[in-house]
PDB file of N, CA and C in Angstrom:
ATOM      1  N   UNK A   1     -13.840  -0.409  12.501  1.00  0.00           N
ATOM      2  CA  UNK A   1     -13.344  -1.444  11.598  1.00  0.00           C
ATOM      3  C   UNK A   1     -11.934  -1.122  11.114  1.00  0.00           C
ATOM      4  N   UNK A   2     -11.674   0.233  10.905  1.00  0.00           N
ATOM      5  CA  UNK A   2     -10.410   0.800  10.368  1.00  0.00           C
ATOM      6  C   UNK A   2      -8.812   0.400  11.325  1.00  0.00           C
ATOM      7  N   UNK A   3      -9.411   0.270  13.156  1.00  0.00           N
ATOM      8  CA  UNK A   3      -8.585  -0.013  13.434  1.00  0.00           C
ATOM      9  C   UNK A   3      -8.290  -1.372  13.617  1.00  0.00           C
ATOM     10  N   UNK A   4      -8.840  -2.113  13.768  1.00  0.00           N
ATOM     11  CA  UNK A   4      -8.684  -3.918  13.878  1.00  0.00           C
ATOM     12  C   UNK A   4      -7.704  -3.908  13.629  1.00  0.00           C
ATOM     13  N   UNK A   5      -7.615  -4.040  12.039  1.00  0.00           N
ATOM     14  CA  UNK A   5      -6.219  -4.237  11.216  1.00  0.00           C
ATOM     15  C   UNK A   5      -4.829  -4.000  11.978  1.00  0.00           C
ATOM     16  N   UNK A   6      -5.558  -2.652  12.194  1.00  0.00           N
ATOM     17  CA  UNK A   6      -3.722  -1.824  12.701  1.00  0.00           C
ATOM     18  C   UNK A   6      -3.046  -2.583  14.180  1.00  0.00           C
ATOM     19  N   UNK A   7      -4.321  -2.700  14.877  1.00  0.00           N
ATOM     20  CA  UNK A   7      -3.710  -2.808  16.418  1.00  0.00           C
ATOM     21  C   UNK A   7      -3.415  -4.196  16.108  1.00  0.00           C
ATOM     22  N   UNK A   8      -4.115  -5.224  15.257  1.00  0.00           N
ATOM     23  CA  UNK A   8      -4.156  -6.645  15.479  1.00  0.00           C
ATOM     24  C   UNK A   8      -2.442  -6.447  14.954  1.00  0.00           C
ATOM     25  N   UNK A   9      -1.336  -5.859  14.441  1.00  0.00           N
ATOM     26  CA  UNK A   9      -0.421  -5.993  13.835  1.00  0.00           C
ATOM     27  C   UNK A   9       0.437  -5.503  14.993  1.00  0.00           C
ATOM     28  N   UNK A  10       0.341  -4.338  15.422  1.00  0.00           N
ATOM     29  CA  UNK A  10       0.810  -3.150  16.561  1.00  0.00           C
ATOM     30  C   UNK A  10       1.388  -3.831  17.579  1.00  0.00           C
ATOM     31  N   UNK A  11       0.230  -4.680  18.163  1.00  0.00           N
ATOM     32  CA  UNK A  11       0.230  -4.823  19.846  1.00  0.00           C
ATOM     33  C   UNK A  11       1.006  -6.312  19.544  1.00  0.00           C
ATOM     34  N   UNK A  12       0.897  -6.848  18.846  1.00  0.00           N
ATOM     35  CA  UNK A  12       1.887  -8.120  19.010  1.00  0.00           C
ATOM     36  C   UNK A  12       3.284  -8.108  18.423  1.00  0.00           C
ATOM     37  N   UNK A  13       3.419  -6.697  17.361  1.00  0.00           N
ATOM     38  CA  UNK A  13       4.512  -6.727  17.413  1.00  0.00           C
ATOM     39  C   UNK A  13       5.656  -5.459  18.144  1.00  0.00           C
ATOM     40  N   UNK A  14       5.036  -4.692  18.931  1.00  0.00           N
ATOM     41  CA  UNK A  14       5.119  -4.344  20.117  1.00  0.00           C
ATOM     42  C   UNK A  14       5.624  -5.428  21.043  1.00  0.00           C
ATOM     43  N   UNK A  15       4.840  -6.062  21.484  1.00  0.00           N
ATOM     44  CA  UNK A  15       5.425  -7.066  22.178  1.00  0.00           C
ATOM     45  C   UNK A  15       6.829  -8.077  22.503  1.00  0.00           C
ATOM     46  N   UNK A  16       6.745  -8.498  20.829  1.00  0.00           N
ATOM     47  CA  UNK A  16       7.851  -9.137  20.458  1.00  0.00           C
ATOM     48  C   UNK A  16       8.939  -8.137  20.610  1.00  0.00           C
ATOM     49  N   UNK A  17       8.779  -7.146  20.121  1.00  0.00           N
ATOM     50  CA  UNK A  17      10.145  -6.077  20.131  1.00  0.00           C
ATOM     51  C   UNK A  17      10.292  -5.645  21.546  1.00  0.00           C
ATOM     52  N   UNK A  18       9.596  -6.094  22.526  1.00  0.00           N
ATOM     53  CA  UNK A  18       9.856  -5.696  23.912  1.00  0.00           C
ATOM     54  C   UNK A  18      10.458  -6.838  24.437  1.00  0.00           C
ATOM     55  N   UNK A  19      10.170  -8.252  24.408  1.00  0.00           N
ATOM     56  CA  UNK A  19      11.004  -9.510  24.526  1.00  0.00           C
ATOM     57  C   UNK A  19      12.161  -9.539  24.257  1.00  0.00           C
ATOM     58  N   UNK A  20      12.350  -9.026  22.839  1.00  0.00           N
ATOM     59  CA  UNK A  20      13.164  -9.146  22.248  1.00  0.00           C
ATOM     60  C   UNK A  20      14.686  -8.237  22.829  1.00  0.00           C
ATOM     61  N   UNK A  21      14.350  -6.928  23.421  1.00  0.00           N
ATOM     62  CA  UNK A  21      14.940  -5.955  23.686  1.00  0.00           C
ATOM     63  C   UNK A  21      15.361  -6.383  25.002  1.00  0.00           C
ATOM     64  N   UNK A  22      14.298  -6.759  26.424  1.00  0.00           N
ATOM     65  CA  UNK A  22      14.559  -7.707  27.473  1.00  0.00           C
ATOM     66  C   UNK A  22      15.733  -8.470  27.638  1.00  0.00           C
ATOM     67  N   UNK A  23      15.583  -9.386  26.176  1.00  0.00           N
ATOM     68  CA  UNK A  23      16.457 -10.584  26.422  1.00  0.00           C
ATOM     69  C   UNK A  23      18.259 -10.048  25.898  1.00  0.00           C
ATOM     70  N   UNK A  24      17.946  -8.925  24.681  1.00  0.00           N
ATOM     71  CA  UNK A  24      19.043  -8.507  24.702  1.00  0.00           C
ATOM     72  C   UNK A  24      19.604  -7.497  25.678  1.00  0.00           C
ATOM     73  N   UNK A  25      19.122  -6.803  26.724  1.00  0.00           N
ATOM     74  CA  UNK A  25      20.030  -6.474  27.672  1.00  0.00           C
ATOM     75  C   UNK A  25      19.921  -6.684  28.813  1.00  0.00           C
ATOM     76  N   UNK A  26      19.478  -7.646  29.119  1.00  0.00           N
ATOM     77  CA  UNK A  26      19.931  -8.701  29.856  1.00  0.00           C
ATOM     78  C   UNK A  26      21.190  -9.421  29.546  1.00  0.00           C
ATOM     79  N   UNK A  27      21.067  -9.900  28.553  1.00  0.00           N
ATOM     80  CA  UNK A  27      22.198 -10.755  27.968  1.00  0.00           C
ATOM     81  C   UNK A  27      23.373  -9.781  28.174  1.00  0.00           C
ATOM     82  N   UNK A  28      23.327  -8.493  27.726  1.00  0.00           N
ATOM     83  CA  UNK A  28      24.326  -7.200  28.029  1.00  0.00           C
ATOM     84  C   UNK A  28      25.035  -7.402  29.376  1.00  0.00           C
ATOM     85  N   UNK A  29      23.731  -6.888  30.354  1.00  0.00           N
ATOM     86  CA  UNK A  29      23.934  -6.799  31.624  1.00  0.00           C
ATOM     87  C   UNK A  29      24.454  -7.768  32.783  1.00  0.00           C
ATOM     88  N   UNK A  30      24.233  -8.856  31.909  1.00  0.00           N
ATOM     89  CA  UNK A  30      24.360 -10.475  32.588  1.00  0.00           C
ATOM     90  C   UNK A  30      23.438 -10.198  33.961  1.00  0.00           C
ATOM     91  N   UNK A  31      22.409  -9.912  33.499  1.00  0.00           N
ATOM     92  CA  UNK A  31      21.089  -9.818  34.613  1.00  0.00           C
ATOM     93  C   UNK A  31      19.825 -11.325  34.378  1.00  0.00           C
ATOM     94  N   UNK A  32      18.891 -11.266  34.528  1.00  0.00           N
ATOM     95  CA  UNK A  32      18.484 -12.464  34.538  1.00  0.00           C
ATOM     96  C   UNK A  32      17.278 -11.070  34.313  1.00  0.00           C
ATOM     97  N   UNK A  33      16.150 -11.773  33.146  1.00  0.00           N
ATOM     98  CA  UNK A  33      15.442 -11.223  32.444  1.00  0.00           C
ATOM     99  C   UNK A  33      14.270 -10.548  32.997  1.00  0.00           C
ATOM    100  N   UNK A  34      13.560 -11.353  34.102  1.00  0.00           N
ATOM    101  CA  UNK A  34      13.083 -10.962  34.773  1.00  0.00           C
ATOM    102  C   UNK A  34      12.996  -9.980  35.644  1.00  0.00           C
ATOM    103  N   UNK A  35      14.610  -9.421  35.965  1.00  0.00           N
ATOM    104  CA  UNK A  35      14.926  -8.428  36.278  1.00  0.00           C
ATOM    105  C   UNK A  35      15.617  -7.245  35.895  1.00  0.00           C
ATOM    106  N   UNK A  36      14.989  -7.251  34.649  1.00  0.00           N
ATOM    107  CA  UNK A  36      15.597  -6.533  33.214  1.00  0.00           C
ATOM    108  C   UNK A  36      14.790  -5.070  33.284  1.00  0.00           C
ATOM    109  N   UNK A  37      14.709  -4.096  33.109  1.00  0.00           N
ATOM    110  CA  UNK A  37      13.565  -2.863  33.096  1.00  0.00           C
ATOM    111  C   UNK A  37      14.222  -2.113  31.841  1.00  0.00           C
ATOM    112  N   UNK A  38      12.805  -1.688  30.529  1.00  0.00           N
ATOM    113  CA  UNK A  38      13.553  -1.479  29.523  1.00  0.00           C
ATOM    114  C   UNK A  38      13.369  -0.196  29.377  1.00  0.00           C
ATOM    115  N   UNK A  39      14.684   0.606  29.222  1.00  0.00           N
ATOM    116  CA  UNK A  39      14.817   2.191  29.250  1.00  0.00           C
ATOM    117  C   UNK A  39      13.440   2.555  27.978  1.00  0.00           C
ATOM    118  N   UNK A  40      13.196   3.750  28.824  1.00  0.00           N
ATOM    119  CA  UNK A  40      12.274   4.659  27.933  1.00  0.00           C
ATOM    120  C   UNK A  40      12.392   5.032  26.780  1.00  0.00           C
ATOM    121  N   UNK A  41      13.588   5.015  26.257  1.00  0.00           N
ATOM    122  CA  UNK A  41      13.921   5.122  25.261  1.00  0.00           C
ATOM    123  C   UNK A  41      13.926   4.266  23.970  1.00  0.00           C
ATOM    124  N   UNK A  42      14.122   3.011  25.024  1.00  0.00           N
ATOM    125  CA  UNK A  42      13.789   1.513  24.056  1.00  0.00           C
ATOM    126  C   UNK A  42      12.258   1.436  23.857  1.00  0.00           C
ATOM    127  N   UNK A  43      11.693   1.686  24.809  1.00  0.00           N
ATOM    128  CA  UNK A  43       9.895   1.633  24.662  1.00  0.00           C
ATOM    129  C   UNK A  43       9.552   2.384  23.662  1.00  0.00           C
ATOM    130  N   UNK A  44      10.225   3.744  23.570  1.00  0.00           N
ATOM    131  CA  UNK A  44       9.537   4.487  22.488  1.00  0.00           C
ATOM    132  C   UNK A  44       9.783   4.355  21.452  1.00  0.00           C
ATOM    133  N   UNK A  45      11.227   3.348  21.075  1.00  0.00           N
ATOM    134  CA  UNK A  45      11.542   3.349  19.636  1.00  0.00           C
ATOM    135  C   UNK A  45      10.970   2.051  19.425  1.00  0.00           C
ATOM    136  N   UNK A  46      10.757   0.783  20.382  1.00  0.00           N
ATOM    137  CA  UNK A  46       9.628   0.221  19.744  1.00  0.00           C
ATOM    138  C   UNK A  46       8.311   0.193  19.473  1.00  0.00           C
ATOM    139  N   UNK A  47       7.847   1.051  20.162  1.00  0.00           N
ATOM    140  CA  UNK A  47       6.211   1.762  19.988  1.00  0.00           C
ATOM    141  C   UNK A  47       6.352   2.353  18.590  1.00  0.00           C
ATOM    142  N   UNK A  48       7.181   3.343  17.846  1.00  0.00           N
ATOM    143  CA  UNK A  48       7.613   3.804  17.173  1.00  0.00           C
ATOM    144  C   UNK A  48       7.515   2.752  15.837  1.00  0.00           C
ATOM    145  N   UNK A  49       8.513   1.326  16.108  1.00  0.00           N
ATOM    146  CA  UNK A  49       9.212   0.710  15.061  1.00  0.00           C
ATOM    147  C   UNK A  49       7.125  -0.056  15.158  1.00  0.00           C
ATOM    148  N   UNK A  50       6.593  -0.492  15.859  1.00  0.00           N
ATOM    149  CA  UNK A  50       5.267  -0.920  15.990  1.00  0.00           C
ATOM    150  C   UNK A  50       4.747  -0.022  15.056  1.00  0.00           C
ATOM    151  N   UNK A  51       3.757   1.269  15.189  1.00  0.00           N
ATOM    152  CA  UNK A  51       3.068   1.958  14.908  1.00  0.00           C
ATOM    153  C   UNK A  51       3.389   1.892  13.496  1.00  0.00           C
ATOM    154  N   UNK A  52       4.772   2.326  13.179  1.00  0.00           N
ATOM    155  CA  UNK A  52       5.125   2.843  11.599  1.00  0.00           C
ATOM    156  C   UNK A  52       5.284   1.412  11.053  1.00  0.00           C
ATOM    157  N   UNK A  53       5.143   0.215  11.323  1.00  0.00           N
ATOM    158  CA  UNK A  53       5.161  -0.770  10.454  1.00  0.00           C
ATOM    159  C   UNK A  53       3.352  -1.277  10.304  1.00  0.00           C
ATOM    160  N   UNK A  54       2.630  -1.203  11.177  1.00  0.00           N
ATOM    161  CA  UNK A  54       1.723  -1.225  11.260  1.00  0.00           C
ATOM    162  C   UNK A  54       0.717  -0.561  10.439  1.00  0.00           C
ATOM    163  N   UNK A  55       0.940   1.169   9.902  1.00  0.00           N
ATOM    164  CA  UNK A  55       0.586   2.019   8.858  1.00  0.00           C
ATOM    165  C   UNK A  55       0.703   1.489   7.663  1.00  0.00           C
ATOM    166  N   UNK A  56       2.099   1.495   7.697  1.00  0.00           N
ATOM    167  CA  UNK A  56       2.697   1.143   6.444  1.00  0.00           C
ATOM    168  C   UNK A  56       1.856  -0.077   6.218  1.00  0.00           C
ATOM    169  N   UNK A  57       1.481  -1.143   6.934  1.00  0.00           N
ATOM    170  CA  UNK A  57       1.013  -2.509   6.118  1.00  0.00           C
ATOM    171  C   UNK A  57      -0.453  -2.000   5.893  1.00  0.00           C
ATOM    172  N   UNK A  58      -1.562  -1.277   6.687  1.00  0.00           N
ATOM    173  CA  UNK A  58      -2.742  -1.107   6.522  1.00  0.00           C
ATOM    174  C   UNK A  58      -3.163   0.307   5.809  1.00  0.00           C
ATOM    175  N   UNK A  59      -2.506   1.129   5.441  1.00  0.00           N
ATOM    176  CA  UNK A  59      -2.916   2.077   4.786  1.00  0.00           C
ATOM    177  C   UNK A  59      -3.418   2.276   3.516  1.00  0.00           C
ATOM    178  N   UNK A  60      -2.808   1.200   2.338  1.00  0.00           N
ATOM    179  CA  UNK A  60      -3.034   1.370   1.388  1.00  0.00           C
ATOM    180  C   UNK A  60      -4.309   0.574   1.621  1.00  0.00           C
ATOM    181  N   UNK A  61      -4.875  -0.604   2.098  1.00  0.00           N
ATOM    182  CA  UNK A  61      -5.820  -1.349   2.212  1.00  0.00           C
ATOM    183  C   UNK A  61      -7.095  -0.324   2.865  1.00  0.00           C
ATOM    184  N   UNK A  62      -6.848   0.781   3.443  1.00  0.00           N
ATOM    185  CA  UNK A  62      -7.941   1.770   3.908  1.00  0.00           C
ATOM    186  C   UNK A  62      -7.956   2.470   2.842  1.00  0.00           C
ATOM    187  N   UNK A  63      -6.762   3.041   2.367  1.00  0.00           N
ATOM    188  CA  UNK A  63      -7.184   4.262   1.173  1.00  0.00           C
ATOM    189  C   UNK A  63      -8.132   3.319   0.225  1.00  0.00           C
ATOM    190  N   UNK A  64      -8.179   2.067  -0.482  1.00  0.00           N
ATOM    191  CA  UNK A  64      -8.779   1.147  -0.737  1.00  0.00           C
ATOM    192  C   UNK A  64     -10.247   0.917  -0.750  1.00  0.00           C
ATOM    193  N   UNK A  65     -10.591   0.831   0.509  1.00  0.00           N
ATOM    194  CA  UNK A  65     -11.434   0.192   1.174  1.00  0.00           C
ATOM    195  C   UNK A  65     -12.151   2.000   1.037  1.00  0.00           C
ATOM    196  N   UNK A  66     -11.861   3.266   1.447  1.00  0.00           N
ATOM    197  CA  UNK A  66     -12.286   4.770   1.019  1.00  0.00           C
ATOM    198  C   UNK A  66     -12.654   4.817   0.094  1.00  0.00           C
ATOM    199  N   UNK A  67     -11.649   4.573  -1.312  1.00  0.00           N
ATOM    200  CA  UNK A  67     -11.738   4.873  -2.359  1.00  0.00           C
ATOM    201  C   UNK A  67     -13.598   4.118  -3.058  1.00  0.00           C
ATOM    202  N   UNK A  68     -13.237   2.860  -2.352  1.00  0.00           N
ATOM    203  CA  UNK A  68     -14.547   1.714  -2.944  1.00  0.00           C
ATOM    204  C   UNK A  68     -16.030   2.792  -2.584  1.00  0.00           C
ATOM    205  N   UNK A  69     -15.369   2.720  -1.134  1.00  0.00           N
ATOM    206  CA  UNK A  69     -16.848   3.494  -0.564  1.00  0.00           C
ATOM    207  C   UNK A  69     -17.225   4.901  -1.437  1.00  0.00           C
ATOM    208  N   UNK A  70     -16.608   5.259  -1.767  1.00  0.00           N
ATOM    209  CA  UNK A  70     -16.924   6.768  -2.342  1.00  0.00           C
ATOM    210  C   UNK A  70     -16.613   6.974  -3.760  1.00  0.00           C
ATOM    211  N   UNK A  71     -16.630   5.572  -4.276  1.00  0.00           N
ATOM    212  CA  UNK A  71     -16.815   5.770  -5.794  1.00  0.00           C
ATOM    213  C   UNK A  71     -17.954   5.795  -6.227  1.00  0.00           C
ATOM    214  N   UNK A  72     -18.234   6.598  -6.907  1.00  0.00           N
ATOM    215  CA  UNK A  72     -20.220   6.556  -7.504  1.00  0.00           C
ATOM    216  C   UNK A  72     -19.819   6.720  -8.883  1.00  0.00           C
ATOM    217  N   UNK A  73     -20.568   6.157  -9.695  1.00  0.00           N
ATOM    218  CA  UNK A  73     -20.631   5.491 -11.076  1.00  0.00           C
ATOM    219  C   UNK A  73     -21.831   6.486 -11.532  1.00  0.00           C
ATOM    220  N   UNK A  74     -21.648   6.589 -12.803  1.00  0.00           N
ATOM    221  CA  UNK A  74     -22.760   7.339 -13.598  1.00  0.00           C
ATOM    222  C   UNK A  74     -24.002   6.741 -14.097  1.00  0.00           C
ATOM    223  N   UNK A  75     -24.619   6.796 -13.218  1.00  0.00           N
ATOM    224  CA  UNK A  75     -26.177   6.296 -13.181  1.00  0.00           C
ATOM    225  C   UNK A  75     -27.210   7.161 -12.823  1.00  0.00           C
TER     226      UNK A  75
END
């Protein structure tokens, strides 16, 4: 359940930042997009810019969602 959240955020915006990167060097290269291949370097800093925005939005909602589970009340 913990990961839903994350990947449902991750993998699409992964994506977009790979389009996105495509179309800008292409546009660079004056290549046609399709025949665009995006350096390793671009992959990892958007896997990167993915993952760490992805934390950042679901973490506090897990520490949360921990905290609930493992609060016990004096009864």
């Amino acid at each position: 359940m913990r990961d839903i959240p994350f990947s449902a955020i991750q993998f699409p915006l992964y994506d977009l930042l790979k389009i996105v990167s495509i179309r800008m060097i292409a546009r660079r290269n004056g290549t046609s997009e399709a025949q665009t291949e995006v350096p390793s370097l671009v992959n990892s800093v958007n896997g990167s810019i993915a993952g760490a925005t992805s934390g950042f939005l679901t973490t506090p909602l897990d520490v949360l969602k921990t905290r609930r589970m493992t609060f016990q009340t004096d009864s």
